[in-house]
N, C-alpha and C. Protein backbone atom coordinates (compact mmCIF):
# COMPACT_ATOMS: atom_id res chain seq x y z
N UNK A 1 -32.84 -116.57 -132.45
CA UNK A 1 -32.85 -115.46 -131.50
C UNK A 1 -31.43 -115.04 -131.14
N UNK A 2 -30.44 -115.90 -130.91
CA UNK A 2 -28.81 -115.37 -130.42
C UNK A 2 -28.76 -114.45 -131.90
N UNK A 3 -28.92 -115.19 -132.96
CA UNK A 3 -28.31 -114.59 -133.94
C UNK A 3 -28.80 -113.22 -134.12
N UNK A 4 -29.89 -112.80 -133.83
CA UNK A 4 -30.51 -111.47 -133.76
C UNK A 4 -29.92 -110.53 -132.51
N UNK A 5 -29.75 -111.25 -131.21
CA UNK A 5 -28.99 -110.57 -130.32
C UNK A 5 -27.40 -110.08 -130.85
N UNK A 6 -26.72 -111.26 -131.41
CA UNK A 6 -25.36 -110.47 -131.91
C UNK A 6 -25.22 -109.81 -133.06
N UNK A 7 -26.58 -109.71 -133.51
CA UNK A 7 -26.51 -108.33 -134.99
C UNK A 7 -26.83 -107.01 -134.22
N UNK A 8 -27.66 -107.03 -133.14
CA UNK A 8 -27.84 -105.92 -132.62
C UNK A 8 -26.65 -105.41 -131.77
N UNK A 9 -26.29 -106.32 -130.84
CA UNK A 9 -24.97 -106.00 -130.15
C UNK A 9 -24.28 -105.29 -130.85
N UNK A 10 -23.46 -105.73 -132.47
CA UNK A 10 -22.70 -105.39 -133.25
C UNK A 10 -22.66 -103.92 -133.74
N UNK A 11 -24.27 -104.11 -134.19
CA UNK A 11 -24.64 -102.78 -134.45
C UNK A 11 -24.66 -101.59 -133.69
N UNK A 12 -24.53 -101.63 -132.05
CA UNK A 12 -24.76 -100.77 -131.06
C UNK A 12 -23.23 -100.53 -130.93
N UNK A 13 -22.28 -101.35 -130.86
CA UNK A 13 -20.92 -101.26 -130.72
C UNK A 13 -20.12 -100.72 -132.04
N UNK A 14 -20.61 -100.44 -133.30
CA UNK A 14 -19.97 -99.59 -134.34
C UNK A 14 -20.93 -98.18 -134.25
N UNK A 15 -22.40 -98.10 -133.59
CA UNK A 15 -22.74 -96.92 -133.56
C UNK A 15 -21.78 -96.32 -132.87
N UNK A 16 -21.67 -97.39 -131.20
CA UNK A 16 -21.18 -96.42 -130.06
C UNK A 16 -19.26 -95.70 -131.09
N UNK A 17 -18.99 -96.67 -131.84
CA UNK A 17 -17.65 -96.51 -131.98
C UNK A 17 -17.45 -95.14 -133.14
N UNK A 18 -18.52 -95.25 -134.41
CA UNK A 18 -18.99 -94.20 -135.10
C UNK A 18 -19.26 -92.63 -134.25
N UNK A 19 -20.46 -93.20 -133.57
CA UNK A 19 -20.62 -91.82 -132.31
C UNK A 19 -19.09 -91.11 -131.62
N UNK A 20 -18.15 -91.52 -131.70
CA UNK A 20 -16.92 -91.46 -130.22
C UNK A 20 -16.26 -90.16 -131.51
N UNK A 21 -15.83 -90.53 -133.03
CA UNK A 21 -15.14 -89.73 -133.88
C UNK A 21 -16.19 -88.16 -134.13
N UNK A 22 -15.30 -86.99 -133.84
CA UNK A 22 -15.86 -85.81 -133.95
C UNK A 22 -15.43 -85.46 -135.05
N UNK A 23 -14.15 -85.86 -135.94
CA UNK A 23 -13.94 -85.32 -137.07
C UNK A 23 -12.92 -86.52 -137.81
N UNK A 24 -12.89 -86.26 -138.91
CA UNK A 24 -12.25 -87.32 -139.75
C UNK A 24 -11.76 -87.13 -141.06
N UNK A 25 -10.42 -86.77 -141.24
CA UNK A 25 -10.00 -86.76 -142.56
C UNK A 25 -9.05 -87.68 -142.94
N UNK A 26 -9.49 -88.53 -143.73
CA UNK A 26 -8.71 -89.53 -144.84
C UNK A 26 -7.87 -88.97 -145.94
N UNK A 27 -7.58 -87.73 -145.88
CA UNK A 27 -7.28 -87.41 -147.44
C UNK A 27 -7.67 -87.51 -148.73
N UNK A 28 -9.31 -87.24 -148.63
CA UNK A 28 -10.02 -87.53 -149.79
C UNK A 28 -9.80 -86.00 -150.65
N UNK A 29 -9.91 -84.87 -149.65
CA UNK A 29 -9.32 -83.84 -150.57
C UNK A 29 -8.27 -83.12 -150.30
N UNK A 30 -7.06 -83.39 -150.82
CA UNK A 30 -5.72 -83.27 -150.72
C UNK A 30 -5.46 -81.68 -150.31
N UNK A 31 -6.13 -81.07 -150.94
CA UNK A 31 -6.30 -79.39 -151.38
C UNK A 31 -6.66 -78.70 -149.60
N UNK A 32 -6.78 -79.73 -148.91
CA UNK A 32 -6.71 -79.17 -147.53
C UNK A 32 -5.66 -79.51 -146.62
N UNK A 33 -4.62 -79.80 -147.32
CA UNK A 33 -3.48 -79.85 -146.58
C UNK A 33 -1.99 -79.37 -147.32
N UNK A 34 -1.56 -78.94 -146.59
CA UNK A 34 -0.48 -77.62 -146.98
C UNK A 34 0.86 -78.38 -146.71
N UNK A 35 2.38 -78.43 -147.38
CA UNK A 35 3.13 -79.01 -147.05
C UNK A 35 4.08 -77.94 -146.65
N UNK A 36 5.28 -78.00 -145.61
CA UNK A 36 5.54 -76.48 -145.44
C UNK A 36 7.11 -77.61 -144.79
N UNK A 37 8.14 -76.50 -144.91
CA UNK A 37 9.81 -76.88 -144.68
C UNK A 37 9.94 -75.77 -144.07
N UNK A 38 11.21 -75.95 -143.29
CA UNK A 38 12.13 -75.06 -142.30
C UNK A 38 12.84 -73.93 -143.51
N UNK A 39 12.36 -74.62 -145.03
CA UNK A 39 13.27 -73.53 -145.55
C UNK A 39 11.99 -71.83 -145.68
N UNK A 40 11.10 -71.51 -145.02
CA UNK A 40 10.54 -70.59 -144.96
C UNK A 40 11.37 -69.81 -143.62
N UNK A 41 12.04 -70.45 -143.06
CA UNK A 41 12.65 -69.43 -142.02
C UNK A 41 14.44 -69.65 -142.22
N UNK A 42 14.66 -70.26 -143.46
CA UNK A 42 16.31 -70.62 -143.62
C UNK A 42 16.99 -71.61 -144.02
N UNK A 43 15.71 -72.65 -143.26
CA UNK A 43 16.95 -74.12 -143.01
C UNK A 43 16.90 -74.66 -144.39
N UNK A 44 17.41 -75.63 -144.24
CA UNK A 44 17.63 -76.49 -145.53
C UNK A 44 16.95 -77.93 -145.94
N UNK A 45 15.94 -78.73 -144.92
CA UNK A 45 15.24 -79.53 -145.24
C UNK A 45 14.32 -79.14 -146.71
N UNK A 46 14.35 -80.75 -147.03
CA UNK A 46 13.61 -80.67 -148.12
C UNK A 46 12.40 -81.84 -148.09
N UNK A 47 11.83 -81.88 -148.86
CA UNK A 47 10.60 -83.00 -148.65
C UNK A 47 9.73 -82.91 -149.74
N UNK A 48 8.66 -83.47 -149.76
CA UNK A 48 7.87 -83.59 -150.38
C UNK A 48 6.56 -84.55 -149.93
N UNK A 49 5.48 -84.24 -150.07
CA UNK A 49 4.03 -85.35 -149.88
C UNK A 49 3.54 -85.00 -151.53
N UNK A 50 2.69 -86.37 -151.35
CA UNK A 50 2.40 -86.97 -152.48
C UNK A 50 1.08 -87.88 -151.73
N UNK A 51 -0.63 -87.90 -152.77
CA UNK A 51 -1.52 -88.42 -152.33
C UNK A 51 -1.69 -89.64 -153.52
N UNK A 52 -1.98 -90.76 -152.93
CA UNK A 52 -2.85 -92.01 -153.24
C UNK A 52 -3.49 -92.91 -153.00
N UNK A 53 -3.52 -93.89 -153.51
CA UNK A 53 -4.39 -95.00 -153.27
C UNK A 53 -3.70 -96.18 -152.83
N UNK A 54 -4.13 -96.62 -151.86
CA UNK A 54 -3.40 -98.17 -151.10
C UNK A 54 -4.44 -98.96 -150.50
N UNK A 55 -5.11 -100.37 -151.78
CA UNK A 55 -6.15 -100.70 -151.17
C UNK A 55 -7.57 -100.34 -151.35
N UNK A 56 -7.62 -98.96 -152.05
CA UNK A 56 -9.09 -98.88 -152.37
C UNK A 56 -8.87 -97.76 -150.96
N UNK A 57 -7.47 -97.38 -150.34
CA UNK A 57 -7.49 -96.59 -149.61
C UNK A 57 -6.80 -95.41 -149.66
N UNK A 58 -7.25 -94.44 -149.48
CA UNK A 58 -6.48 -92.66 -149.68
C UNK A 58 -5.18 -92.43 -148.39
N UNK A 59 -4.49 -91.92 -149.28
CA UNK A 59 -3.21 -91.56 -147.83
C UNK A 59 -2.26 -90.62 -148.65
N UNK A 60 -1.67 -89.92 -147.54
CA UNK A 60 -0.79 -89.12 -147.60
C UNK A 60 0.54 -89.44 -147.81
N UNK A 61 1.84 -89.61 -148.47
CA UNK A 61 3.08 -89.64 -147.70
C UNK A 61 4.06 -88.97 -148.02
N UNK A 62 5.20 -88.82 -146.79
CA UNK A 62 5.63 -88.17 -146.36
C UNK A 62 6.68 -88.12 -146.67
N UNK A 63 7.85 -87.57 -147.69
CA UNK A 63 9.44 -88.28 -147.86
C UNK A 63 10.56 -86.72 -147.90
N UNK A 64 11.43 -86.88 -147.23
CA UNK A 64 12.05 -85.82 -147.54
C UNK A 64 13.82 -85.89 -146.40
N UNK A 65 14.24 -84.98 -146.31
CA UNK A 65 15.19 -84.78 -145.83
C UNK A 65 15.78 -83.86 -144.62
N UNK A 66 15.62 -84.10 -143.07
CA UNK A 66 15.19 -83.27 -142.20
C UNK A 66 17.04 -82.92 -141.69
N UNK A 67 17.20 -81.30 -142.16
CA UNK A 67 18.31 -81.34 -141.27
C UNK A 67 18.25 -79.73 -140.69
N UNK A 68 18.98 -80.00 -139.65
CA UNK A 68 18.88 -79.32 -138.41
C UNK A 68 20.15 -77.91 -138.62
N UNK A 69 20.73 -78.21 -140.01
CA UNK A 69 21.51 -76.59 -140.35
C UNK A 69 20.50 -75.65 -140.36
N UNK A 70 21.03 -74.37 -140.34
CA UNK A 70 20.65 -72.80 -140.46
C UNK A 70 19.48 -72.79 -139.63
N UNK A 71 19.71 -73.60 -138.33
CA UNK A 71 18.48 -73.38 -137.34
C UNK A 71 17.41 -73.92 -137.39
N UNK A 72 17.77 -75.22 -138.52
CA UNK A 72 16.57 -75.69 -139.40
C UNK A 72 15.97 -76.94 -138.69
N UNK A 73 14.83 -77.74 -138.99
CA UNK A 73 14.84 -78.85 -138.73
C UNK A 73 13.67 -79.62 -138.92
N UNK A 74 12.97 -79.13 -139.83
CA UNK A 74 11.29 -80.03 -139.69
C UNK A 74 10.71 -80.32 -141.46
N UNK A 75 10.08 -80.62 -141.75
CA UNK A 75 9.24 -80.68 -142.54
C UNK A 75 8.03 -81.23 -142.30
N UNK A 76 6.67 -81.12 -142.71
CA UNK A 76 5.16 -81.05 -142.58
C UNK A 76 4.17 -81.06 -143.42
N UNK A 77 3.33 -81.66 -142.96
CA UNK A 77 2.05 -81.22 -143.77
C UNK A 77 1.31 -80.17 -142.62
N UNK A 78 0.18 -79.42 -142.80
CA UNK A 78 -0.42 -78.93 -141.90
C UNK A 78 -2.17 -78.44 -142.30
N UNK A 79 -3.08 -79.08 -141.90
CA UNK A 79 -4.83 -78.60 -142.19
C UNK A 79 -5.02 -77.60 -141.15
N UNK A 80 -5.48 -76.75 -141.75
CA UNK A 80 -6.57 -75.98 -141.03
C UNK A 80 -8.09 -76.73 -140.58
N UNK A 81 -8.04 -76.23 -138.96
CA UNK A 81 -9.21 -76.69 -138.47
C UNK A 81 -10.07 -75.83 -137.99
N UNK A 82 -10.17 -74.66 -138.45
CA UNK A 82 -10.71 -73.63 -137.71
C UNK A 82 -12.29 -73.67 -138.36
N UNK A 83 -12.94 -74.21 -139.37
CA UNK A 83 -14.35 -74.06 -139.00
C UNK A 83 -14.67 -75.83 -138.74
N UNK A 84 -13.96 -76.39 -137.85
CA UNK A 84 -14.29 -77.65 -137.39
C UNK A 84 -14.56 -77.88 -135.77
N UNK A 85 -16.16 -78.13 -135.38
CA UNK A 85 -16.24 -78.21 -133.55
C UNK A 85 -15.31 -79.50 -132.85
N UNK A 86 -14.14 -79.00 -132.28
CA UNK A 86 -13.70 -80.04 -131.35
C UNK A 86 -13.71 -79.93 -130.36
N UNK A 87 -14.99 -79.23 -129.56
CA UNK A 87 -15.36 -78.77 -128.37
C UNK A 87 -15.24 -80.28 -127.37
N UNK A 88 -15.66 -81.68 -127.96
CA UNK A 88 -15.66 -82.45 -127.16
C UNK A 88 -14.24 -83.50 -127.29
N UNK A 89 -13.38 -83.26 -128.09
CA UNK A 89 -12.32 -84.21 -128.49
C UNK A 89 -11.38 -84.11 -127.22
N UNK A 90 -11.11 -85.42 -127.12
CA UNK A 90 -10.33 -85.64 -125.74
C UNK A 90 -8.85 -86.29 -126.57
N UNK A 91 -9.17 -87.13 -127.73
CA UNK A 91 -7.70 -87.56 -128.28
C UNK A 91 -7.67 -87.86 -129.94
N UNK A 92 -6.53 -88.11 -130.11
CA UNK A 92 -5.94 -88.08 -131.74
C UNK A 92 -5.89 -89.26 -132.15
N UNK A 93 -6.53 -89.97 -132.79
CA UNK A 93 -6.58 -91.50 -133.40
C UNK A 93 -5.78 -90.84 -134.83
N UNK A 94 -4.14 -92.06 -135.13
CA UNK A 94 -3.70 -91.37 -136.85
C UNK A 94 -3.43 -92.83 -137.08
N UNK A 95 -3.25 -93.09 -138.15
CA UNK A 95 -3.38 -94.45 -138.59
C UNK A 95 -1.85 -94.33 -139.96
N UNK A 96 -1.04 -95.03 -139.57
CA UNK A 96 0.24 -94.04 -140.11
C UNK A 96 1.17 -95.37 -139.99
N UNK A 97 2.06 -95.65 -141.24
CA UNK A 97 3.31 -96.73 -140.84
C UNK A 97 4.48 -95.77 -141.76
N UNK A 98 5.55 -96.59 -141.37
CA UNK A 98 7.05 -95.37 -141.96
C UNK A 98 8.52 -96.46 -141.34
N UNK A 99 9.25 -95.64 -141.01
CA UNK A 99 10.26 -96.44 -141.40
C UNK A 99 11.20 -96.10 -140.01
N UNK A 100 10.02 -96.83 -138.79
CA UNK A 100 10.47 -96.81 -137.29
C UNK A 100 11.26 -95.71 -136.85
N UNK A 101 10.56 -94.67 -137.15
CA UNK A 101 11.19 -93.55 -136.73
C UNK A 101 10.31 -92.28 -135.59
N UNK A 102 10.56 -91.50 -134.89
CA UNK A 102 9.40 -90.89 -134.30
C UNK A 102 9.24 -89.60 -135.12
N UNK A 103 7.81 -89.38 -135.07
CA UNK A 103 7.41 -88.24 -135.76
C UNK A 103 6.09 -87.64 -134.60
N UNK A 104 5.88 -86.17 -135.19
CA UNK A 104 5.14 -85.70 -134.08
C UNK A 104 3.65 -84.81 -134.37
N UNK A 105 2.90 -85.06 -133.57
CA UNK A 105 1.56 -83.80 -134.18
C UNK A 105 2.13 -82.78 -133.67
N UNK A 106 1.50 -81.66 -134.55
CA UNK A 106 1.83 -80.39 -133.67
C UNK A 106 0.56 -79.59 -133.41
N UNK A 107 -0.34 -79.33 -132.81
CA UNK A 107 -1.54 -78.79 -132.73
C UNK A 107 -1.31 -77.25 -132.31
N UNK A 108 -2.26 -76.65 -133.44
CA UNK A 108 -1.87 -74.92 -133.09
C UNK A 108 -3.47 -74.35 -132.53
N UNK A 109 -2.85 -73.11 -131.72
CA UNK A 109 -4.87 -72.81 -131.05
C UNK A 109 -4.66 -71.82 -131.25
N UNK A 110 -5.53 -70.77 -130.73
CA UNK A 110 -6.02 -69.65 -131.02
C UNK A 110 -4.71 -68.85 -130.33
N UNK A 111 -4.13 -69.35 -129.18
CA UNK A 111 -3.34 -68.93 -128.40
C UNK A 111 -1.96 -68.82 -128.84
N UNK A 112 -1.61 -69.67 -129.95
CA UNK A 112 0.10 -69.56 -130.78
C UNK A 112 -0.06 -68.65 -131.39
N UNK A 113 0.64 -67.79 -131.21
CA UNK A 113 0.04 -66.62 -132.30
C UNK A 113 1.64 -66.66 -133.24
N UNK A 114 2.41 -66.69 -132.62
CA UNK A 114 4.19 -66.83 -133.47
C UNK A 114 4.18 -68.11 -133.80
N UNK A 115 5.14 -68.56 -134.91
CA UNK A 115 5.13 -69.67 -135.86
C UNK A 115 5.91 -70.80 -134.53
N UNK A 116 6.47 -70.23 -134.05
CA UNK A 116 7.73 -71.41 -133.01
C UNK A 116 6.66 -71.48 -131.70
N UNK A 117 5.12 -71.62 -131.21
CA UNK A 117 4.40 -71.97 -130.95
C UNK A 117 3.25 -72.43 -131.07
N UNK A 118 3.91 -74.14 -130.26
CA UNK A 118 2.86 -75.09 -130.52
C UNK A 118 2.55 -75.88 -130.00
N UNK A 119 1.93 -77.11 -129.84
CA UNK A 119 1.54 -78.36 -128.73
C UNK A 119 1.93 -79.49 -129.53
N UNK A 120 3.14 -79.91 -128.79
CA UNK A 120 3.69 -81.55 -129.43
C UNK A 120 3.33 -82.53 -128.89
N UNK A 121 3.37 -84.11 -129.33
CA UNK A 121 3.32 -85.07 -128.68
C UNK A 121 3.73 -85.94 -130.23
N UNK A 122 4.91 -86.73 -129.85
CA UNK A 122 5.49 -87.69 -130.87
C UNK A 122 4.91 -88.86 -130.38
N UNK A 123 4.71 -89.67 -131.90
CA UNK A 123 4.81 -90.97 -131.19
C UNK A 123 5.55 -91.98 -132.73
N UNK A 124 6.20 -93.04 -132.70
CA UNK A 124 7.57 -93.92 -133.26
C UNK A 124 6.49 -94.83 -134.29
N UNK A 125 6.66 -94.79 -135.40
CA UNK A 125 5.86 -95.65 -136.43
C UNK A 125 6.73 -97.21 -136.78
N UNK A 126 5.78 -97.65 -137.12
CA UNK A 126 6.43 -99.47 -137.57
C UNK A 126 6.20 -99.24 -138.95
N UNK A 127 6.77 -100.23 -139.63
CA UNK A 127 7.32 -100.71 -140.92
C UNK A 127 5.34 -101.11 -141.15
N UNK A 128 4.62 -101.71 -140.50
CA UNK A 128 3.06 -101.93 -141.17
C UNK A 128 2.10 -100.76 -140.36
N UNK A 129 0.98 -100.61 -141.18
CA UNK A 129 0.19 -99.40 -140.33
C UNK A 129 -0.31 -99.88 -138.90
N UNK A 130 -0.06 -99.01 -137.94
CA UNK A 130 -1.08 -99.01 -136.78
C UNK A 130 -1.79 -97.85 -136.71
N UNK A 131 -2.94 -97.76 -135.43
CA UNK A 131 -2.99 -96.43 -135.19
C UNK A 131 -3.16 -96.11 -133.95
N UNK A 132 -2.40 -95.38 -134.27
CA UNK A 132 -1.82 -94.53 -133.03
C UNK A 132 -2.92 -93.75 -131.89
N UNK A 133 -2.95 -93.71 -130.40
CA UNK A 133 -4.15 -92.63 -130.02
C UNK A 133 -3.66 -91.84 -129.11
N UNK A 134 -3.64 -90.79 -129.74
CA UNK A 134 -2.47 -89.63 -128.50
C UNK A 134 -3.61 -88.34 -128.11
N UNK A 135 -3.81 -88.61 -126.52
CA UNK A 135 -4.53 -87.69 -125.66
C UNK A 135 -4.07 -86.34 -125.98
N UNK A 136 -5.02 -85.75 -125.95
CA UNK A 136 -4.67 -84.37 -126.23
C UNK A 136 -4.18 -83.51 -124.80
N UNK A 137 -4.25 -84.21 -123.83
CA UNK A 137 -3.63 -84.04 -122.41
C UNK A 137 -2.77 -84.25 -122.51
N UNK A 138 -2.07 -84.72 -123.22
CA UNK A 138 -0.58 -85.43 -123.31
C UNK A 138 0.48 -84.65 -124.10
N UNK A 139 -0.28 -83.58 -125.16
CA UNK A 139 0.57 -83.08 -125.91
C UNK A 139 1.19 -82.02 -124.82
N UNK A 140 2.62 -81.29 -125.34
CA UNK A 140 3.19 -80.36 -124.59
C UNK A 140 3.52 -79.09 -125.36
N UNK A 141 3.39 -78.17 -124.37
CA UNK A 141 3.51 -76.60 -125.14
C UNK A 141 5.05 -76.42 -125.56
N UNK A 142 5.50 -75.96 -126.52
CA UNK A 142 7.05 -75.44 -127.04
C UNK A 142 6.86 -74.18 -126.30
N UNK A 143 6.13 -73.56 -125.65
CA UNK A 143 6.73 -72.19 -125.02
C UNK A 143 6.08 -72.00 -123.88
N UNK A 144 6.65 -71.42 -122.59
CA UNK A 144 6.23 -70.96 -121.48
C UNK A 144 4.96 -69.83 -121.42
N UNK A 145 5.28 -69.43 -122.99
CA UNK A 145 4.43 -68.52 -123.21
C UNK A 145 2.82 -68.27 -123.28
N UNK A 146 2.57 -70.07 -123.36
CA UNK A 146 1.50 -70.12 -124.15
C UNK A 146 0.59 -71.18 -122.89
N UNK A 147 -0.95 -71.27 -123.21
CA UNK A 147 -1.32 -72.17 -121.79
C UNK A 147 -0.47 -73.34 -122.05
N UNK A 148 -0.82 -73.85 -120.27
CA UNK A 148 -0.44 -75.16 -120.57
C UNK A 148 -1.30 -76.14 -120.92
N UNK A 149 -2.41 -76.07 -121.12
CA UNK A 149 -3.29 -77.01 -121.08
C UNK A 149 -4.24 -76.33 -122.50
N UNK A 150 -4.43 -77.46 -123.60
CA UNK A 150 -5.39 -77.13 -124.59
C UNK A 150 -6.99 -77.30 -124.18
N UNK A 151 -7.77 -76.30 -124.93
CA UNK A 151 -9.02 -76.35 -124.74
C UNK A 151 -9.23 -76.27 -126.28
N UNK A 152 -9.87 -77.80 -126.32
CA UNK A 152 -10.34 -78.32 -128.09
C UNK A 152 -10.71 -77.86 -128.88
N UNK A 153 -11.62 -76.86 -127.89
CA UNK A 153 -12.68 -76.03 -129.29
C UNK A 153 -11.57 -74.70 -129.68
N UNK A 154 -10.75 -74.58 -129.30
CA UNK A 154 -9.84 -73.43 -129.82
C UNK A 154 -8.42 -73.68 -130.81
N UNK A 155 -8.33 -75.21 -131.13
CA UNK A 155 -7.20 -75.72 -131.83
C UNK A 155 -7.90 -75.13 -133.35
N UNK A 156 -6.54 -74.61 -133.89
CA UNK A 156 -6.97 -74.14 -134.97
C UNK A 156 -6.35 -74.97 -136.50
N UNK A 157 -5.16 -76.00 -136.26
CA UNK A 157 -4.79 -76.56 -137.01
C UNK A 157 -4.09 -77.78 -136.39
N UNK A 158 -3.71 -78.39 -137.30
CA UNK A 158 -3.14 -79.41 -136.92
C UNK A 158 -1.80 -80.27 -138.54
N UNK A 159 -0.70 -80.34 -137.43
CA UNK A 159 0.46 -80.48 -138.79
C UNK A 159 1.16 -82.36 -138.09
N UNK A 160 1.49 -83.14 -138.78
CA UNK A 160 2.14 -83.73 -139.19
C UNK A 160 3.30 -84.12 -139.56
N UNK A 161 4.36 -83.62 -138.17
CA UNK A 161 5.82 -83.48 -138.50
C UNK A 161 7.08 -84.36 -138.44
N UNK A 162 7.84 -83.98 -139.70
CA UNK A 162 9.15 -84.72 -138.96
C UNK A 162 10.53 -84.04 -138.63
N UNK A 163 10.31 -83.91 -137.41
CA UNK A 163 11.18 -82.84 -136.66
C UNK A 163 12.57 -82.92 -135.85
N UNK A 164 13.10 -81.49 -135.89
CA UNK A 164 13.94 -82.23 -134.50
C UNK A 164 15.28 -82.29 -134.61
N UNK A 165 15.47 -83.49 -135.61
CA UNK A 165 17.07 -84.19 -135.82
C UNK A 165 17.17 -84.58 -136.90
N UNK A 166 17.97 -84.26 -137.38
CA UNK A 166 18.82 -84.82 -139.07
C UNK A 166 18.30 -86.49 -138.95
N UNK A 167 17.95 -86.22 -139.88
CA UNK A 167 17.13 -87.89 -140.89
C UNK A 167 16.28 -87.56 -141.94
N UNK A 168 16.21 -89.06 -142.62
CA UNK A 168 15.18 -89.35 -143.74
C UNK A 168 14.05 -89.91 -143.10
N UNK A 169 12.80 -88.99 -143.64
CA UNK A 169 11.11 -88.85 -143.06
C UNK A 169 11.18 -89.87 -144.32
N UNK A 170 10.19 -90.68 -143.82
CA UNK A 170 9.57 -91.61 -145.01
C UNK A 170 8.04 -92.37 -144.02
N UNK A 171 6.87 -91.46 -144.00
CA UNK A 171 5.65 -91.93 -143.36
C UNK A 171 4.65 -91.55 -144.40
N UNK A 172 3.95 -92.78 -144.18
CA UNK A 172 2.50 -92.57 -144.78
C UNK A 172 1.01 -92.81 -144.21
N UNK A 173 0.35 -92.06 -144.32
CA UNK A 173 -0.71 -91.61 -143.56
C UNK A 173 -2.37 -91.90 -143.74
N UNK A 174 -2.76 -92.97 -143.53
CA UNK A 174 -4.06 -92.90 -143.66
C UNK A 174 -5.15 -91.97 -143.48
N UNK A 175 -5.01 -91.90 -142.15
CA UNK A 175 -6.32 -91.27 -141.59
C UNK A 175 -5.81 -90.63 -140.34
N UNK A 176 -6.31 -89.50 -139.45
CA UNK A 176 -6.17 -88.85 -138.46
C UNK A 176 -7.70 -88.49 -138.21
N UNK A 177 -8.05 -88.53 -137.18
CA UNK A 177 -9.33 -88.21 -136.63
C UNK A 177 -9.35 -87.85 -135.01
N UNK A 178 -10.07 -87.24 -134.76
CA UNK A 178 -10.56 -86.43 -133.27
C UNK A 178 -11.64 -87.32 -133.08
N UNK A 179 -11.40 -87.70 -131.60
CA UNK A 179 -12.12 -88.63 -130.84
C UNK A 179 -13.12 -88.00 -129.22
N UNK A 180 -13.54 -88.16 -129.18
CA UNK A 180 -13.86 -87.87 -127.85
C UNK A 180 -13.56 -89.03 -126.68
């Protein structure tokens, strides 16, 4: 009888944990994510992503060269989320290791309508994967312009950056998923 109580327990605690994810991409199809540099407006970063296998597991990574000449300073991946409901997502589970450096989401809504608006929130990767869970309350607007506060069901993408300040990006990316 215990042993039947802790198969059920188990089972109720990966539903409840299954139930909590509203969306989930592993990078099973690469073809939905776009890699994009500062050199579309000048700068001079360079980079590159590249998809494989680690483990019997799919990931993204991230390598390139971030510098902050000709106004420059980022490189990215970026998915479109616009036919995806994140009416109930409260935060960002990414599952990501690199080379202790901070890197940042950038979440775009219906409301950025210019490229230099967006909603940040960085967070600093270790040398082995963790994952990371960044409230979507937590991210911050790049412009006065724009609300301050996101409403989920209107995020229309979501990018993967390494921004900011002259360095070498070197992250790789399991999984990113919307949580409630």
């Amino acid at each position: 009888m215990y042993i039947f109580k802790v198969i059920v327990f188990l089972c109720l605690m990966m539903s409840q944990s299954l139930g909590d994810i509203i969306f989930k991409d592993d990078f099973q199809n690469s073809k939905n994510w776009k890699f994009i540099s500062d050199q579309v407006m000048g700068g001079v970063s360079t980079g590159e992503v590249s998809y494989s296998k680690l483990n019997n597991e799919n990931q993204a990574y991230i390598s390139g060269n971030v510098s902050t000449k000709n106004n420059g300073g980022f490189i990215q991946i970026r998915r479109s989320l616009t036919d995806v409901n994140l009416k109930n997502a409260q935060s960002i589970k990414i599952n990501t290791s690199g080379n202790n450096q901070e890197y940042f989401l950038h979440l775009r809504t219906k409301g950025t309508l210019l490229p230099w608006q967006y909603y940040q929130l960085g967070f600093k990767v270790q040398k082995n994967f963790q994952t990371y869970n960044l409230p979507i309350a937590d991210f911050k607007r790049s412009s006065f312009f724009i609300s301050k506060d996101i409403i989920p069901e209107k995020i229309t993408s979501i990018g993967i950056v390494a921004f900011g300040r002259d360095h070498k990006a070197d992250l790789n990316i399991k999984s990113i998923e919307f949580v409630k």
